[in-house]
C-alpha atoms as a PDB file:
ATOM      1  CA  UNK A   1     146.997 -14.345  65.829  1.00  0.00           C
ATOM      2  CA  UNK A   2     144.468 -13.879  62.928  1.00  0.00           C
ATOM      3  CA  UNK A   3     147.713 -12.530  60.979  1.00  0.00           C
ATOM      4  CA  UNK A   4     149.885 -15.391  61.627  1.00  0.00           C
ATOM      5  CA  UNK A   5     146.935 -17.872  60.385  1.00  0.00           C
ATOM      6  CA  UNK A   6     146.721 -15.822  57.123  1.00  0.00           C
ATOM      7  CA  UNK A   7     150.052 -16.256  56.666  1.00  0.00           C
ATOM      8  CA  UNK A   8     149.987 -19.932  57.312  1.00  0.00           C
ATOM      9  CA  UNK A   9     147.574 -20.529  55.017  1.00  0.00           C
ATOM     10  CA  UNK A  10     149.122 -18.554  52.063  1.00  0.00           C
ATOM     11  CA  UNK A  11     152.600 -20.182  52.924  1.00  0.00           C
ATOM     12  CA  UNK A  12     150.979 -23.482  52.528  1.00  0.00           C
ATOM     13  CA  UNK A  13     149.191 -22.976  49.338  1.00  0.00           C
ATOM     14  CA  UNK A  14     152.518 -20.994  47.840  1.00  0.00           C
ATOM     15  CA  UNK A  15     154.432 -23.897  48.916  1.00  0.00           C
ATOM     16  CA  UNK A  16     157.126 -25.906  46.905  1.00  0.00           C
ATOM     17  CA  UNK A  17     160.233 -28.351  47.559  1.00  0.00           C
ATOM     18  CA  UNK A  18     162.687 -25.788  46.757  1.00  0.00           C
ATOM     19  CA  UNK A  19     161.517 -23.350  49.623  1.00  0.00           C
ATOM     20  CA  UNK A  20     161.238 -26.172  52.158  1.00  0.00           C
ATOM     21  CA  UNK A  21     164.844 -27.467  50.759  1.00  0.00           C
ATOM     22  CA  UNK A  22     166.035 -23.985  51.403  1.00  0.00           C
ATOM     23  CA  UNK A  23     164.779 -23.922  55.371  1.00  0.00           C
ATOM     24  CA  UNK A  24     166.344 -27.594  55.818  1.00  0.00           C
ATOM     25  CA  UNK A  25     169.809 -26.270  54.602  1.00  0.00           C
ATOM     26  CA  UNK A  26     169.602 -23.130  56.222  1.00  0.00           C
ATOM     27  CA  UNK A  27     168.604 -24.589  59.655  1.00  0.00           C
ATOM     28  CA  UNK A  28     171.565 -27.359  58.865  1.00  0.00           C
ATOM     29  CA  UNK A  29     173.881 -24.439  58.507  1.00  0.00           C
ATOM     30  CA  UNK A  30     172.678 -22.829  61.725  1.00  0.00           C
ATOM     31  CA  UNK A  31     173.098 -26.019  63.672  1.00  0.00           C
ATOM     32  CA  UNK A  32     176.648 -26.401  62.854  1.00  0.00           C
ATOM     33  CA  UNK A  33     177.632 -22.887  63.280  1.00  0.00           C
ATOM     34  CA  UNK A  34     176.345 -23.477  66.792  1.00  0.00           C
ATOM     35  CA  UNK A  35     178.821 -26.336  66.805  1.00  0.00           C
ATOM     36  CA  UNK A  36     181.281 -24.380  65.370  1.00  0.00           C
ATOM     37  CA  UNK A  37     180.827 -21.631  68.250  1.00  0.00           C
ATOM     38  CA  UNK A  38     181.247 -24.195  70.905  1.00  0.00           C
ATOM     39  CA  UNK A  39     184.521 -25.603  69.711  1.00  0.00           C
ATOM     40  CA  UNK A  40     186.260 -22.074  68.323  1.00  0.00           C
ATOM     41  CA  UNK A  41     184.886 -20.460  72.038  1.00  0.00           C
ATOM     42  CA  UNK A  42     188.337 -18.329  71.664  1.00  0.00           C
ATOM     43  CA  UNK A  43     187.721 -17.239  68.258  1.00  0.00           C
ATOM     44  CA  UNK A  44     184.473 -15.891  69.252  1.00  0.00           C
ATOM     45  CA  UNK A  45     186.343 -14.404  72.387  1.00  0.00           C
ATOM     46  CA  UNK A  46     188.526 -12.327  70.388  1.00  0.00           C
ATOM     47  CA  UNK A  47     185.287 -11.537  67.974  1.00  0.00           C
ATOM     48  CA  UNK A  48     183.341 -10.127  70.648  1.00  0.00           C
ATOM     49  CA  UNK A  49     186.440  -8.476  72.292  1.00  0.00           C
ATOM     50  CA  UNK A  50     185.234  -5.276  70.781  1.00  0.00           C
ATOM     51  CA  UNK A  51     181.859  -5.215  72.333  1.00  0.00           C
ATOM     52  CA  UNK A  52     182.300  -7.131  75.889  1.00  0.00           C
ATOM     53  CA  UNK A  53     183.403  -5.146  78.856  1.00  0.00           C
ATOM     54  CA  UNK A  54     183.482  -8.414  81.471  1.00  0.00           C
ATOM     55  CA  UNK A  55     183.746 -12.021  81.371  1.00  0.00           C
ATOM     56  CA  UNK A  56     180.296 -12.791  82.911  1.00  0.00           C
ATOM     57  CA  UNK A  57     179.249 -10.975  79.728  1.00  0.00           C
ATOM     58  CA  UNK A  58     180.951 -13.134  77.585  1.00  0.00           C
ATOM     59  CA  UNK A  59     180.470 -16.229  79.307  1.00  0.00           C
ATOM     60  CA  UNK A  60     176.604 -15.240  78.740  1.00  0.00           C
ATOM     61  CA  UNK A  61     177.163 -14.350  75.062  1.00  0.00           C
ATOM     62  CA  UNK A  62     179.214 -17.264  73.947  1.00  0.00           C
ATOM     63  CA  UNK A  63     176.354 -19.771  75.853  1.00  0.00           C
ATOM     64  CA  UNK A  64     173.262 -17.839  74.330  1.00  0.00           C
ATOM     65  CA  UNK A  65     174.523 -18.005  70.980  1.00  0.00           C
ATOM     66  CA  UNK A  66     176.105 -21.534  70.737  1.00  0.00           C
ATOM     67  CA  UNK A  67     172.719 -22.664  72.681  1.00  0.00           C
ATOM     68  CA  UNK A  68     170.746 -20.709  70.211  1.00  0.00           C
ATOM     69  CA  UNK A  69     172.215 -21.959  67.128  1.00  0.00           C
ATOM     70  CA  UNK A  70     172.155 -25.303  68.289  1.00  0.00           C
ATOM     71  CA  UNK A  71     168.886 -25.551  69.006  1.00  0.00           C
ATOM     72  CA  UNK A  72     167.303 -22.918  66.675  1.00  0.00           C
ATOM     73  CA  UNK A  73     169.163 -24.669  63.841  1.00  0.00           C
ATOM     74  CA  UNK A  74     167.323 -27.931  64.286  1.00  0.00           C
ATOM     75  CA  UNK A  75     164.378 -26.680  64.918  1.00  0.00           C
ATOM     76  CA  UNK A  76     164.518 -24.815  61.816  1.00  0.00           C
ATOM     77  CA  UNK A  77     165.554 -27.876  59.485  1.00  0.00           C
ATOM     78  CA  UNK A  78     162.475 -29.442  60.938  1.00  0.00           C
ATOM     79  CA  UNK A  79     160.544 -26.992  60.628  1.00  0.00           C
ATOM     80  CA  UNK A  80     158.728 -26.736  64.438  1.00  0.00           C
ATOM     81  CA  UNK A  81     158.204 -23.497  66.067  1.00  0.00           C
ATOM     82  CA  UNK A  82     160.183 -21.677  62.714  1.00  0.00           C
ATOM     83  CA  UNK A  83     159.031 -18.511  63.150  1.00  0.00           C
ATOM     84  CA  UNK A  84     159.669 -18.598  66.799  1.00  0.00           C
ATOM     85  CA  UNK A  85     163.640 -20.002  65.750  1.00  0.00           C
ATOM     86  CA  UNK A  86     164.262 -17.791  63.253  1.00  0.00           C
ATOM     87  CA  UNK A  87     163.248 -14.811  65.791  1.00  0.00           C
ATOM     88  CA  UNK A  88     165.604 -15.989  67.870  1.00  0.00           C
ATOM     89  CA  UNK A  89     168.730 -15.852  65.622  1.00  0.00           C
ATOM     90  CA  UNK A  90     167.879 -12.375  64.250  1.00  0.00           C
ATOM     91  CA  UNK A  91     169.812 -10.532  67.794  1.00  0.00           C
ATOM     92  CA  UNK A  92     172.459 -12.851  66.943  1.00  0.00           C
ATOM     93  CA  UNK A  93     172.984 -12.229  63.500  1.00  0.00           C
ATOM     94  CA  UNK A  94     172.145  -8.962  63.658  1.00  0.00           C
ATOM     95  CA  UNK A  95     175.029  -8.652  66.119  1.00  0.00           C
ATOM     96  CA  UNK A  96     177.801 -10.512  63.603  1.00  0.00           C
ATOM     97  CA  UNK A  97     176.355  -7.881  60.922  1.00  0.00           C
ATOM     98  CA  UNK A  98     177.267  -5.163  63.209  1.00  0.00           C
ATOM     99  CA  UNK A  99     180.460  -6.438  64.635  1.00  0.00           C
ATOM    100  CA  UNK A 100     182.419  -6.271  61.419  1.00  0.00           C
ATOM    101  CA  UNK A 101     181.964  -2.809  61.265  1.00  0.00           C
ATOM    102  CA  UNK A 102     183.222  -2.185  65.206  1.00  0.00           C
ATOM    103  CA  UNK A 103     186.011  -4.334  64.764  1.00  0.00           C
ATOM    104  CA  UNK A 104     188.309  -6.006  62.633  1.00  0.00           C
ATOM    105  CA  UNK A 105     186.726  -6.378  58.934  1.00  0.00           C
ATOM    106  CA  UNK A 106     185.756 -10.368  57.767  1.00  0.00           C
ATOM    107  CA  UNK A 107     183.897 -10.218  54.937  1.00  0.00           C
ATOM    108  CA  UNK A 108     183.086 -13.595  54.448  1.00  0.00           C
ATOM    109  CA  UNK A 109     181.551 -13.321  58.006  1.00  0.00           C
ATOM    110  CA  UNK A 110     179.529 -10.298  56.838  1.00  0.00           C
ATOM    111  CA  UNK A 111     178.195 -12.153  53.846  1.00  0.00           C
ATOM    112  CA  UNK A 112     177.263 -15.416  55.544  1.00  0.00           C
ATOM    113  CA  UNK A 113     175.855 -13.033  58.668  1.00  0.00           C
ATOM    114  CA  UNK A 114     173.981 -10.795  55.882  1.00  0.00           C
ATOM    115  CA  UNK A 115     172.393 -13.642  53.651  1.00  0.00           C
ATOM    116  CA  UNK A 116     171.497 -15.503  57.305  1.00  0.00           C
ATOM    117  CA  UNK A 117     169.753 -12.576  58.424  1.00  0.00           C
ATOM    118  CA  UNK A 118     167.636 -12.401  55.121  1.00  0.00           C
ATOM    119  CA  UNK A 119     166.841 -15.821  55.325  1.00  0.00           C
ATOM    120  CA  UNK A 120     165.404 -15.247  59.021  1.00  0.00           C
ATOM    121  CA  UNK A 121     163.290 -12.795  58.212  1.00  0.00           C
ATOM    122  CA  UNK A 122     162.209 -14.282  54.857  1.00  0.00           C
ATOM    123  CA  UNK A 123     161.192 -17.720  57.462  1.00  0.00           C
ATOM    124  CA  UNK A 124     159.437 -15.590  59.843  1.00  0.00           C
ATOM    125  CA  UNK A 125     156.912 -13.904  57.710  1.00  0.00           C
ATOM    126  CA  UNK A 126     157.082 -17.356  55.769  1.00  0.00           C
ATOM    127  CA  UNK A 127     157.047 -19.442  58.264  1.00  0.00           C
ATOM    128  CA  UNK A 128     157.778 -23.582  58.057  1.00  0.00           C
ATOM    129  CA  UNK A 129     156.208 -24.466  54.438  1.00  0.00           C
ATOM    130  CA  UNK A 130     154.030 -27.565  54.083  1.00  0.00           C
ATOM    131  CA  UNK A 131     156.814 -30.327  53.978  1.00  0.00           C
ATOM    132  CA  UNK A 132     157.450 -29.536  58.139  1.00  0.00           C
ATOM    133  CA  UNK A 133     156.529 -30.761  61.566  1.00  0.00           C
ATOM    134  CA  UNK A 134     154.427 -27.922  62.275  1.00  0.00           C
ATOM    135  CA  UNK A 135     152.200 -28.685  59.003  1.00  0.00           C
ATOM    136  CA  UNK A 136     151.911 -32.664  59.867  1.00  0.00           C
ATOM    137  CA  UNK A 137     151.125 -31.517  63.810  1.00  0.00           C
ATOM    138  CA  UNK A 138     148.433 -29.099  62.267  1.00  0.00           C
ATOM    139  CA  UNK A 139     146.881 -31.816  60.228  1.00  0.00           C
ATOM    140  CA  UNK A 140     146.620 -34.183  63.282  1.00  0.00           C
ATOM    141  CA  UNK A 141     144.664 -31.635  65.359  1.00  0.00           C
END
């Protein structure tokens, strides 16, 4: 706990727009690639072809990571819980990283799944910046 406060407190006085800009976007993208997850559930069927054996599997996958995106993505933008939301996405990204290599090659994929996983980890030993919902609730307590 006493690391996490250190952290918070250097992340608040190392601050700027630009950082908090970058969460906002990045949690933006998140949310719609939930979205996009939930409409495309056959694209991500034959993605994950590789790697499922059943369809309760899948069913669990497809629901975990549209949920997860969905929900990780705005909390992200708004920067509540961050660290907590960006933990989150790491299995799943993580995951997309590895799946290009056991499957069919999409390099795009790989590069949006690479930077995304950077980006997480950057946020969670970052955490939500001082323009965020967790800094205002702090403030108020």
């Amino acid at each position: 706990m006493e690391i996490i406060l250190k952290l918070n407190r250097w992340a608040n006085a190392h601050t700027n727009v630009v950082t908090d800009t970058l969460r906002v976007l990045f949690g933006i993208f998140i949310f719609y690639k939930g979205l996009l997850f939930l409409d495309e559930t056959e694209y991500l069927y034959n993605t994950l072809k590789p790697v499922v054996s059943g369809e309760g599997t899948y069913f669990v996958l497809v629901h975990y990571v549209a949920l997860a995106h969905i929900c990780g993505g705005v909390f992200i933008a708004m920067g509540l819980i961050t660290r907590l939301a960006a933990l989150a996405q790491l299995p799943i990204l993580t995951g997309a990283v590895l799946i290009n290599f056991m499957g069919t090659m999409n390099v795009p994929g790989l590069v949006q799944a690479s930077i995304g996983m950077a980006l997480c980890a950057f946020f969670i030993f970052y955490g939500s910046g001082k323009h965020s919902v967790d800094h205002s609730l702090r403030l108020h307590m």
